[in-house]
C-alpha atoms as a PDB file:
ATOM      1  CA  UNK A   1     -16.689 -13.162  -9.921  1.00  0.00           C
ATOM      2  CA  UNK A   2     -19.176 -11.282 -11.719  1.00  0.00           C
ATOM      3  CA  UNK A   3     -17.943 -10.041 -15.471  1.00  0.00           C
ATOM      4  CA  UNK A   4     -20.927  -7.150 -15.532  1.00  0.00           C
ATOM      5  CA  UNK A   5     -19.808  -6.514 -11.598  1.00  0.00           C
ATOM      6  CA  UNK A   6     -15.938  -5.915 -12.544  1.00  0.00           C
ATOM      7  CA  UNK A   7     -17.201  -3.941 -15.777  1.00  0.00           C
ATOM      8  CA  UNK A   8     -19.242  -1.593 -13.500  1.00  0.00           C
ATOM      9  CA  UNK A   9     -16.481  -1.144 -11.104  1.00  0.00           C
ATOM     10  CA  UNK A  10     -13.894  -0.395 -14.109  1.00  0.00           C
ATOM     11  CA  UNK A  11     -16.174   1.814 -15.522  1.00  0.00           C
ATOM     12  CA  UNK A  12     -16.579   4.314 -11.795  1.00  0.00           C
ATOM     13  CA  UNK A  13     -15.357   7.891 -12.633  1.00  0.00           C
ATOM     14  CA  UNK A  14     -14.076  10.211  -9.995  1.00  0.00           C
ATOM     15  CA  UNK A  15     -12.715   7.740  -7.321  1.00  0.00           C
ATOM     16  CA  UNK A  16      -8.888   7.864  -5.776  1.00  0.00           C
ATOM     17  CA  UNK A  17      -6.653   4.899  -6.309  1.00  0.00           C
ATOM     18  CA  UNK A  18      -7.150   3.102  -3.257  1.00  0.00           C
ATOM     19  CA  UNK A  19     -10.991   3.467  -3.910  1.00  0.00           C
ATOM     20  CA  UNK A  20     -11.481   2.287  -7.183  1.00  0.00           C
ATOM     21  CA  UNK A  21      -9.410  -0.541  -6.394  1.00  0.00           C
ATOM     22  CA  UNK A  22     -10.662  -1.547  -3.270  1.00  0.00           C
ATOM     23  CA  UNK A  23     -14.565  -1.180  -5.383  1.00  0.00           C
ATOM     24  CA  UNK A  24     -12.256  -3.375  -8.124  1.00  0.00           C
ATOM     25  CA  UNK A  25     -11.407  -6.280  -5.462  1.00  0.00           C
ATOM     26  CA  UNK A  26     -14.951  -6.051  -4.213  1.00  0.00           C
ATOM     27  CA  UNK A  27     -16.818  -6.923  -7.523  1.00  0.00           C
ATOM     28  CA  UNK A  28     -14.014  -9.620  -8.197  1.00  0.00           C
ATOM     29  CA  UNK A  29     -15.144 -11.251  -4.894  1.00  0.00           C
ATOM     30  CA  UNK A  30     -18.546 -10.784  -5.921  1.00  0.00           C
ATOM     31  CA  UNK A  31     -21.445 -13.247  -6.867  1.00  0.00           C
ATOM     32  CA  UNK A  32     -24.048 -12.161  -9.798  1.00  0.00           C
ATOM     33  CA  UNK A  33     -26.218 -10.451  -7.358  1.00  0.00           C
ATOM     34  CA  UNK A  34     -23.388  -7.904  -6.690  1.00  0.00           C
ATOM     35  CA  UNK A  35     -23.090  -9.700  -3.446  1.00  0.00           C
ATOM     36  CA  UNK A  36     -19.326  -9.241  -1.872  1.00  0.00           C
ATOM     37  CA  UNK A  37     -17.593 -12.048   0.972  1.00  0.00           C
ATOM     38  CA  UNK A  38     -13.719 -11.250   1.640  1.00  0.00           C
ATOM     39  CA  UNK A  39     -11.770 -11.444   4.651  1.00  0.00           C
ATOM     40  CA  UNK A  40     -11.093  -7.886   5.558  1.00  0.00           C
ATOM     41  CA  UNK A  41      -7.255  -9.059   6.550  1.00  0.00           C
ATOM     42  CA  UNK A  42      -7.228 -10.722   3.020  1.00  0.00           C
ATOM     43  CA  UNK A  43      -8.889  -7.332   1.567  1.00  0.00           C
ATOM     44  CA  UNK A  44      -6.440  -5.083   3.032  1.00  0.00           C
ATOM     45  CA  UNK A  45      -3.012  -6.886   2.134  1.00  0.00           C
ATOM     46  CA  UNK A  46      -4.741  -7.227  -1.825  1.00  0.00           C
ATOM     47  CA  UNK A  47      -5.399  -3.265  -1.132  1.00  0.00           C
ATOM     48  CA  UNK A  48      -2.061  -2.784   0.232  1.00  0.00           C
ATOM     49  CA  UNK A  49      -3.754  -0.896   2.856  1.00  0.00           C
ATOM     50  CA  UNK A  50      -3.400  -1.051   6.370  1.00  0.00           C
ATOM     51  CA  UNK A  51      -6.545  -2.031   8.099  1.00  0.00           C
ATOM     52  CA  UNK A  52      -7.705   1.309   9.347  1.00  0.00           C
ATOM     53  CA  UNK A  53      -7.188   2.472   5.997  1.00  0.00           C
ATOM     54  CA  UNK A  54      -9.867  -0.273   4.413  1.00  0.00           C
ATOM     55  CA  UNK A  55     -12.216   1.089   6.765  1.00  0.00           C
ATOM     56  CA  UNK A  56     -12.103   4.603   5.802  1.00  0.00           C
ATOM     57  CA  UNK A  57     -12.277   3.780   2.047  1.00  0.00           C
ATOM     58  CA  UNK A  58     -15.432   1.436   2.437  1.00  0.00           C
ATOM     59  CA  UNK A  59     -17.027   4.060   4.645  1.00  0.00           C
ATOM     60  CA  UNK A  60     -16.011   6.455   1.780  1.00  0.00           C
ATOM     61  CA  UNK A  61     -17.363   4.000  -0.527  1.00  0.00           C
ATOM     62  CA  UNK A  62     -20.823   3.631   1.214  1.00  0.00           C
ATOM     63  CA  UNK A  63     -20.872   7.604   1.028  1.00  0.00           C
ATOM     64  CA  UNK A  64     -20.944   7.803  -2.433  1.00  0.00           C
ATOM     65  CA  UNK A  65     -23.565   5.369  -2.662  1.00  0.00           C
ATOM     66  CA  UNK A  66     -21.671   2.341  -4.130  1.00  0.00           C
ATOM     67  CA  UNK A  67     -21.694   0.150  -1.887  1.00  0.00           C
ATOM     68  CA  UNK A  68     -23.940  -0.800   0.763  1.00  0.00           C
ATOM     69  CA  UNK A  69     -23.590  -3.683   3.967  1.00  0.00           C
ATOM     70  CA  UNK A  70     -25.823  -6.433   2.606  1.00  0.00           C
ATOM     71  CA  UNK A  71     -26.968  -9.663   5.522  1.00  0.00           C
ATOM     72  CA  UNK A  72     -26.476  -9.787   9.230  1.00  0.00           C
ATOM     73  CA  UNK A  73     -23.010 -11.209  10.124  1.00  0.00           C
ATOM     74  CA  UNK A  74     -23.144 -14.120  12.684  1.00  0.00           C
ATOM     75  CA  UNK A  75     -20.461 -14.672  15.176  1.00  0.00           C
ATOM     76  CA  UNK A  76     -18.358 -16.685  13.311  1.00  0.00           C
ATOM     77  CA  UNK A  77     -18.402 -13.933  10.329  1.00  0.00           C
ATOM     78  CA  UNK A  78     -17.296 -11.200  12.865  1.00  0.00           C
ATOM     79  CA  UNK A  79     -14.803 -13.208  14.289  1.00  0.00           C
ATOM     80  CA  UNK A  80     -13.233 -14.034  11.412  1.00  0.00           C
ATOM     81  CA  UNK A  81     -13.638 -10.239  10.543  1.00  0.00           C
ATOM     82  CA  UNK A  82     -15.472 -10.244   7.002  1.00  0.00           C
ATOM     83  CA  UNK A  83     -16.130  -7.696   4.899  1.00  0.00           C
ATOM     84  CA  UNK A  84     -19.988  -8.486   3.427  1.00  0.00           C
ATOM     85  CA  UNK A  85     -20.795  -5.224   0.769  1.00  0.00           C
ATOM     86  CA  UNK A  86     -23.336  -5.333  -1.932  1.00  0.00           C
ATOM     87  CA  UNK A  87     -22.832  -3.510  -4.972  1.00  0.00           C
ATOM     88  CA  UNK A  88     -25.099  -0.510  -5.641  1.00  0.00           C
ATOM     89  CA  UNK A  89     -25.086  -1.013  -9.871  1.00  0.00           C
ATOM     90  CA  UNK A  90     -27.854   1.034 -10.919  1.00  0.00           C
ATOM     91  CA  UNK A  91     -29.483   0.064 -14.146  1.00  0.00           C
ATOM     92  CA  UNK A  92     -28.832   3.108 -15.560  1.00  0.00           C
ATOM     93  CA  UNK A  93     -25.034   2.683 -14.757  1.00  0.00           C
ATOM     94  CA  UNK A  94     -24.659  -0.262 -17.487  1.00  0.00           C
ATOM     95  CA  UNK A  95     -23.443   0.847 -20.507  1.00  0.00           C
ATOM     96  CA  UNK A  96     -23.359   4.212 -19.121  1.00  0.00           C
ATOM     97  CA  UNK A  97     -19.945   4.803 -20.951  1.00  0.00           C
ATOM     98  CA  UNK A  98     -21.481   3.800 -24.297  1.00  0.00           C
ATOM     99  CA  UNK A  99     -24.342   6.243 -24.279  1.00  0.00           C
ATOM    100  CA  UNK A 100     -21.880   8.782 -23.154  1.00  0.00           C
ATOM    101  CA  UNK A 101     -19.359   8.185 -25.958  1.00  0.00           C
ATOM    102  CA  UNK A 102     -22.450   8.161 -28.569  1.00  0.00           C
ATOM    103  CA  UNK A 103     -24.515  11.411 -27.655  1.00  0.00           C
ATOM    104  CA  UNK A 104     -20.996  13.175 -27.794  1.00  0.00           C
ATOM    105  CA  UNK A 105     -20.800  15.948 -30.707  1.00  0.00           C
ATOM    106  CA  UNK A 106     -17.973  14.463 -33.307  1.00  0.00           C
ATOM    107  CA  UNK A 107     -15.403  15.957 -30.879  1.00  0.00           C
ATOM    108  CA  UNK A 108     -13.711  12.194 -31.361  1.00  0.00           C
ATOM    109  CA  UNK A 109     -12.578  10.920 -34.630  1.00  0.00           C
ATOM    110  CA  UNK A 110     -15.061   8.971 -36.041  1.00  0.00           C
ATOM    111  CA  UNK A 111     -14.048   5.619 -37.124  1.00  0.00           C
ATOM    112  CA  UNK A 112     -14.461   4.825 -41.361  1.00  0.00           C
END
């Protein structure tokens, strides 16, 4: 598990439930490179989603530009039916919330 890869996913704005979670699990599986390996079955029943479900939320998830299928998957990887995603983390999505939070007009109380 990446730290900054969980961080990113936390930070995603705008998603359902079942979305940001799913993105959640993803980065959790992830390696440093945003690189994601998880059994789909083992994905779903984290996701408490039926199968068909998973699918439409990481095709939902590619749409928006999140995600994206990283490496070929060899026979044994289909059979076994895995899920391999790469993280899309722009590098103008880290720290995104902190630049947000400090260009806003005093509309927050400001700490003393």
């Amino acid at each position: 598990m990446s730290q900054s890869a969980m961080a990113w996913a936390l930070r995603r704005r705008g998603l359902g439930s079942s979305q940001k979670f799913v993105l959640v699990l993803l980065a959790d599986s992830g390696n440093h490179e945003g690189q994601c390996l998880i059994g789909k079955r083992q994905l779903s029943e984290l996701a408490a989603l039926a199968e068909p479900e998973l699918t439409g939320v990481l095709a939902m998830l590619e749409d928006l530009g999140l995600i994206a299928p990283w490496g070929g998957l060899d026979d044994e990887a289909v059979a076994l039916n895995w899920a391999r995603y790469k993280l899309i983390m722009r590098p103008h999505d880290k720290g995104a919330r902190t630049r947000a939070r400090a260009s806003e007009p005093s509309g927050g109380k400001a700490r003393r």
